[in-house]
PDB file of N, CA and C in Angstrom:
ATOM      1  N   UNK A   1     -31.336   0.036-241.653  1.00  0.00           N
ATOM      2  CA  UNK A   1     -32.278   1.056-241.231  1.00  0.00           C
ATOM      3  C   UNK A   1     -33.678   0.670-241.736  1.00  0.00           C
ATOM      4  N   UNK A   2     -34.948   0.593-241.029  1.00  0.00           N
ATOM      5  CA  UNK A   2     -36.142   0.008-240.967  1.00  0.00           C
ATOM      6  C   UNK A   2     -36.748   1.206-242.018  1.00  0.00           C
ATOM      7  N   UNK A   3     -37.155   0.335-243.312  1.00  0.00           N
ATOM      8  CA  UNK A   3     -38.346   1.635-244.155  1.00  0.00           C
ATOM      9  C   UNK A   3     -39.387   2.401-243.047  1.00  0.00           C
ATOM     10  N   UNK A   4     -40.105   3.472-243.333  1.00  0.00           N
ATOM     11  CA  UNK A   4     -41.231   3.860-242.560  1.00  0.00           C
ATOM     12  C   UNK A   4     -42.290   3.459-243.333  1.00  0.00           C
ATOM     13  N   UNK A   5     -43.557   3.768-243.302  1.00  0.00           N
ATOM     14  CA  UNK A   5     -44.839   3.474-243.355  1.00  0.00           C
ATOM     15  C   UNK A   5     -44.836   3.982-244.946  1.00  0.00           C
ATOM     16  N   UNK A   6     -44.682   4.940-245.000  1.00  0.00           N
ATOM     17  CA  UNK A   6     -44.902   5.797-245.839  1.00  0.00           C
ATOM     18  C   UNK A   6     -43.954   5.026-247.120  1.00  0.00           C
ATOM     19  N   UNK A   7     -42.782   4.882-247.239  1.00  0.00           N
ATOM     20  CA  UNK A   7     -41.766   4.122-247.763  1.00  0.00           C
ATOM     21  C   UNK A   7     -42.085   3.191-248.167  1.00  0.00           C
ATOM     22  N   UNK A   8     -43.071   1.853-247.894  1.00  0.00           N
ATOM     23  CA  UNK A   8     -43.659   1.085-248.108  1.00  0.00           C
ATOM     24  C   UNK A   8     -45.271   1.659-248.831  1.00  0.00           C
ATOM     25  N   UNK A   9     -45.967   2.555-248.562  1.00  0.00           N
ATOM     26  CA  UNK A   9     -46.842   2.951-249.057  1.00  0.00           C
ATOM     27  C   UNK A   9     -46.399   3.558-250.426  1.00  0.00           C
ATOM     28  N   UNK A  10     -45.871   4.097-250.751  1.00  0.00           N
ATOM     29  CA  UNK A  10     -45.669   4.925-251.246  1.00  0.00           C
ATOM     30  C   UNK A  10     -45.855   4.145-253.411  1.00  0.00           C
ATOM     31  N   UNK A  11     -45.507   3.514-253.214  1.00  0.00           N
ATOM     32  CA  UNK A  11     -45.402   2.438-254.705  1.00  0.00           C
ATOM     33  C   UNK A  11     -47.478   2.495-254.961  1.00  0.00           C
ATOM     34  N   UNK A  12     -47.590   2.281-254.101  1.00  0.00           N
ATOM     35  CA  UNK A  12     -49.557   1.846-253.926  1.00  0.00           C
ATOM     36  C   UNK A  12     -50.076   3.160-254.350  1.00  0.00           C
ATOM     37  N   UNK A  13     -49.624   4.448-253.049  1.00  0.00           N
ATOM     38  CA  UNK A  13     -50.481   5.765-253.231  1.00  0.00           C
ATOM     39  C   UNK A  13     -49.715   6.389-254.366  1.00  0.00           C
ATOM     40  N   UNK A  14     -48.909   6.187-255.457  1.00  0.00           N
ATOM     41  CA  UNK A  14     -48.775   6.542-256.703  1.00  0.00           C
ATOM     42  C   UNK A  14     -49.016   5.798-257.859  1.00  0.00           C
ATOM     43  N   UNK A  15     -49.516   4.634-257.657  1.00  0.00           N
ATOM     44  CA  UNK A  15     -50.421   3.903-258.402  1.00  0.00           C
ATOM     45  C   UNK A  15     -51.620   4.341-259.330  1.00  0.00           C
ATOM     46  N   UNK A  16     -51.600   4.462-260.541  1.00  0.00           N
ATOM     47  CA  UNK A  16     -52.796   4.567-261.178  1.00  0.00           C
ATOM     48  C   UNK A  16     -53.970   4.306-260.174  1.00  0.00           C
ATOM     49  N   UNK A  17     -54.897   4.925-260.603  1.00  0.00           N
ATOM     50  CA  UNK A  17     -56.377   4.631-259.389  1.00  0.00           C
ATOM     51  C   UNK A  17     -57.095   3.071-260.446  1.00  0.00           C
ATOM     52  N   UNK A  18     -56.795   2.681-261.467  1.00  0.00           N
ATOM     53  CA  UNK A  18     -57.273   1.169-261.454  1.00  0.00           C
ATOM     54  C   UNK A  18     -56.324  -0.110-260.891  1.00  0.00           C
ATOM     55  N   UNK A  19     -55.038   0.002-260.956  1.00  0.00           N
ATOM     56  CA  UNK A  19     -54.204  -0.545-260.065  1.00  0.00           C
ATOM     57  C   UNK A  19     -54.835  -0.301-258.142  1.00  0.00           C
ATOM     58  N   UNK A  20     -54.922   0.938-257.686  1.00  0.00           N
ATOM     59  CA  UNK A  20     -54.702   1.094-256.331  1.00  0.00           C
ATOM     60  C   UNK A  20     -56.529  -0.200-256.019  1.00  0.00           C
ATOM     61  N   UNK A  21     -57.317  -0.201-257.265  1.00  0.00           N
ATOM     62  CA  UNK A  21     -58.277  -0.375-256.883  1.00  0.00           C
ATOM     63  C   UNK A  21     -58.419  -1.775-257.148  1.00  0.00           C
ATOM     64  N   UNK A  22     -57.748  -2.756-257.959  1.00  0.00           N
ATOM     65  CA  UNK A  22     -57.070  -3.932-258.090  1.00  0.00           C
ATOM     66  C   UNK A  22     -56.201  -4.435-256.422  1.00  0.00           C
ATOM     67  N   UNK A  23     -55.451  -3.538-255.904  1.00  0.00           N
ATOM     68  CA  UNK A  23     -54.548  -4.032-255.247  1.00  0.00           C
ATOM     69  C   UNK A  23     -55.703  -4.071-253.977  1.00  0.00           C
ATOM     70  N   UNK A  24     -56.810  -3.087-253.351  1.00  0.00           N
ATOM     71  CA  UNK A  24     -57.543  -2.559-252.379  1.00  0.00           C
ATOM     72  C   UNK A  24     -58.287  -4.355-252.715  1.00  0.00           C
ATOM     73  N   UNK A  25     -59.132  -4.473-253.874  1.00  0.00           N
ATOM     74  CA  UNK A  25     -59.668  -5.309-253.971  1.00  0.00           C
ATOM     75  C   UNK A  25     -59.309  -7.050-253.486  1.00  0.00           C
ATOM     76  N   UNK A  26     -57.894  -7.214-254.166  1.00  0.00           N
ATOM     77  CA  UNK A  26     -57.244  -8.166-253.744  1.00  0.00           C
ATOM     78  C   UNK A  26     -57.300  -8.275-251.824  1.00  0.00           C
ATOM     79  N   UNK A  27     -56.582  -7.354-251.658  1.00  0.00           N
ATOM     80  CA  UNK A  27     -56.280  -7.387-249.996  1.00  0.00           C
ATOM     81  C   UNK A  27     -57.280  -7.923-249.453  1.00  0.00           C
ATOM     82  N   UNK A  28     -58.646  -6.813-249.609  1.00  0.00           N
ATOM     83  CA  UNK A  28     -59.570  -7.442-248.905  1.00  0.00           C
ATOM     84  C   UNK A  28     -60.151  -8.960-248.801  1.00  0.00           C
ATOM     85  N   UNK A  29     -60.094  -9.433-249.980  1.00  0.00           N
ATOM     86  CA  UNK A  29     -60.577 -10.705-250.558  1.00  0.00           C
ATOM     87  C   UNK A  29     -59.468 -11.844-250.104  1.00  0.00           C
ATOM     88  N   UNK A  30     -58.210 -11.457-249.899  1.00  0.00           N
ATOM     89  CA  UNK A  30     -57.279 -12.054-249.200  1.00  0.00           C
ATOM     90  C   UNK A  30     -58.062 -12.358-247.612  1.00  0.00           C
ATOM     91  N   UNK A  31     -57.617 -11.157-247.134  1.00  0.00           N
ATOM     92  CA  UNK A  31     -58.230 -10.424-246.063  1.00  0.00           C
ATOM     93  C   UNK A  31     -59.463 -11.579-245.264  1.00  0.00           C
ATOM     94  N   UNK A  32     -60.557 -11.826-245.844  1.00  0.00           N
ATOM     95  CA  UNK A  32     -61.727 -12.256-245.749  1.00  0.00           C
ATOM     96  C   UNK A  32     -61.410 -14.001-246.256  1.00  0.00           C
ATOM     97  N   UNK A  33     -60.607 -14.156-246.934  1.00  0.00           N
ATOM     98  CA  UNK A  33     -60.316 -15.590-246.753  1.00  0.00           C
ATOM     99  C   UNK A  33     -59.213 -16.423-245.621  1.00  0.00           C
ATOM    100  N   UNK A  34     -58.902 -15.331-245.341  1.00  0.00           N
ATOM    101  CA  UNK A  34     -57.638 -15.709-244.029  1.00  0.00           C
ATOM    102  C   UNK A  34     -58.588 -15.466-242.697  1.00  0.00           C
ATOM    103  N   UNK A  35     -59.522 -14.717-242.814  1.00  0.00           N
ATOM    104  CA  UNK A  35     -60.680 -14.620-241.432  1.00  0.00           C
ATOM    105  C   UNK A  35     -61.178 -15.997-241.328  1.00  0.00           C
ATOM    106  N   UNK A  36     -61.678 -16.365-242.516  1.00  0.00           N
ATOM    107  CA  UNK A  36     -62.343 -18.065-242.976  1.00  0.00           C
ATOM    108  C   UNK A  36     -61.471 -18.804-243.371  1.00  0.00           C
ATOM    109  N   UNK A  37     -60.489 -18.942-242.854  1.00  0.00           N
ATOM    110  CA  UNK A  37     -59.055 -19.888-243.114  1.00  0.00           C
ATOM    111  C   UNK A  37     -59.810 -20.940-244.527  1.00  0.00           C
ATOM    112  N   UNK A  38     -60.196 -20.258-245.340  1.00  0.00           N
ATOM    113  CA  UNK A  38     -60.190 -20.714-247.113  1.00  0.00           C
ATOM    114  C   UNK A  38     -59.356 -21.507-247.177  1.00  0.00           C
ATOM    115  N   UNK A  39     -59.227 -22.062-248.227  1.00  0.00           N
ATOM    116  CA  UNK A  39     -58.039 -22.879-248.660  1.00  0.00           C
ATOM    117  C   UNK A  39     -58.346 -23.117-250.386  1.00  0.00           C
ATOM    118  N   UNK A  40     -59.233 -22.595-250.639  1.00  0.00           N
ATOM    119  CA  UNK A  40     -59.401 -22.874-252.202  1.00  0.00           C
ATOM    120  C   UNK A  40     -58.789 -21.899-252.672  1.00  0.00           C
ATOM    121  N   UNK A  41     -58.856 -21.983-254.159  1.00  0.00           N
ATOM    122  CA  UNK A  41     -58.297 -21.050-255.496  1.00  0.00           C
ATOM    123  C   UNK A  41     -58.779 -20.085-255.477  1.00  0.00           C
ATOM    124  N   UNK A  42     -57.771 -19.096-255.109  1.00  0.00           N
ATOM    125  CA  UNK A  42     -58.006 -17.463-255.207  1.00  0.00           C
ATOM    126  C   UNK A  42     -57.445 -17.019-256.828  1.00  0.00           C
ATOM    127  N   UNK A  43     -57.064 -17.389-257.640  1.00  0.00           N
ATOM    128  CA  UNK A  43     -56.715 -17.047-258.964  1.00  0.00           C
ATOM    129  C   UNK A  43     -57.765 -16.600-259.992  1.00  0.00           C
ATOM    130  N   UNK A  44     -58.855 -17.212-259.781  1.00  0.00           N
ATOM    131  CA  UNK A  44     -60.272 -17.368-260.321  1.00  0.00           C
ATOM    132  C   UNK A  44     -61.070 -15.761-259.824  1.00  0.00           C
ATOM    133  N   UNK A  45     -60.724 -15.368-258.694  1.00  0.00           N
ATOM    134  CA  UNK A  45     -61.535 -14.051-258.291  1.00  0.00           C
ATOM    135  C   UNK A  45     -60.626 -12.621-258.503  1.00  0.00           C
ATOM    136  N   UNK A  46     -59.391 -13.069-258.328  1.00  0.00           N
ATOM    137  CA  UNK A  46     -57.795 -12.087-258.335  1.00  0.00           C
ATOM    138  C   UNK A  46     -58.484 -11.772-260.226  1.00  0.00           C
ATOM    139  N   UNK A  47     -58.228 -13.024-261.388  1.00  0.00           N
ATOM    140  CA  UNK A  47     -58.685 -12.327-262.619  1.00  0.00           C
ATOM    141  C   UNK A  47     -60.140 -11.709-262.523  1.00  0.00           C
ATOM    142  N   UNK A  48     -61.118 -12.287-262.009  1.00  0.00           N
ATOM    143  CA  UNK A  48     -62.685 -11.378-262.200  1.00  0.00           C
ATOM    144  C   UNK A  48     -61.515  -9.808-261.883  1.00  0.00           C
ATOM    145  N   UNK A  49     -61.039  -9.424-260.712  1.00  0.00           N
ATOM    146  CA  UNK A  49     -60.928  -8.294-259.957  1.00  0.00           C
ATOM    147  C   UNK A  49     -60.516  -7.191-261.330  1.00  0.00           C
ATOM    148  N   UNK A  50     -58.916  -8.305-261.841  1.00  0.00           N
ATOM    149  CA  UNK A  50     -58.555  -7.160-262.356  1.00  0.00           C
ATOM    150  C   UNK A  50     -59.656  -6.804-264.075  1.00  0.00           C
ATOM    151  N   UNK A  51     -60.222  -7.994-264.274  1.00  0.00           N
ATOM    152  CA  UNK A  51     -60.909  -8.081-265.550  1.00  0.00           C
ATOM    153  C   UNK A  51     -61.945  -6.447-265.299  1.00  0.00           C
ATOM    154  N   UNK A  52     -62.600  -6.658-264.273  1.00  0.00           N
ATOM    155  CA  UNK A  52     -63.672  -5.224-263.805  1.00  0.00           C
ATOM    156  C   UNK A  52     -62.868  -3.854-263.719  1.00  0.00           C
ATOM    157  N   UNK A  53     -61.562  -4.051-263.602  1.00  0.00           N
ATOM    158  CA  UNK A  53     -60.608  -3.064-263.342  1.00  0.00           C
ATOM    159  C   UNK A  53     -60.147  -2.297-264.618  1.00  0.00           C
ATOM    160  N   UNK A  54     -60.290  -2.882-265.454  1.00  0.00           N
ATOM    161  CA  UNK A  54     -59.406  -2.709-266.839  1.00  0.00           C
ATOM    162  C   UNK A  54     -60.723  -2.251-267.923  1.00  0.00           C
ATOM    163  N   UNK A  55     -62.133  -2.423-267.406  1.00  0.00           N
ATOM    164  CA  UNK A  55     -62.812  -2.262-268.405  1.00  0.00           C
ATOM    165  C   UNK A  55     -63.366  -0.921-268.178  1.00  0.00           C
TER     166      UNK A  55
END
């Protein structure tokens, strides 16, 4: 039986709001390197994200 939307959401929209804002951050930055088929090191911006997240 196929999860719904919500079922899959659901881990994210009960997320602490510095997590939801870590995970929002990531996506996009994913997001925007798959538009510009990137190919470099995303590890380097993923820590800036969560480093701004935590402080």
């Amino acid at each position: 039986m196929p999860e719904s939307q919500n079922d899959v959401q659901e881990p994210i929209s009960s997320a602490p709001p510095e997590v939801q804002q870590i995970i929002e951050k990531v996506w996009k930055l994913e997001k925007s390197r798959l538009d510009r088929k990137s190919k470099g090191h995303i590890n380097d911006d993923i820590l800036t994200i969560v480093k701004e997240a935590v402080q």
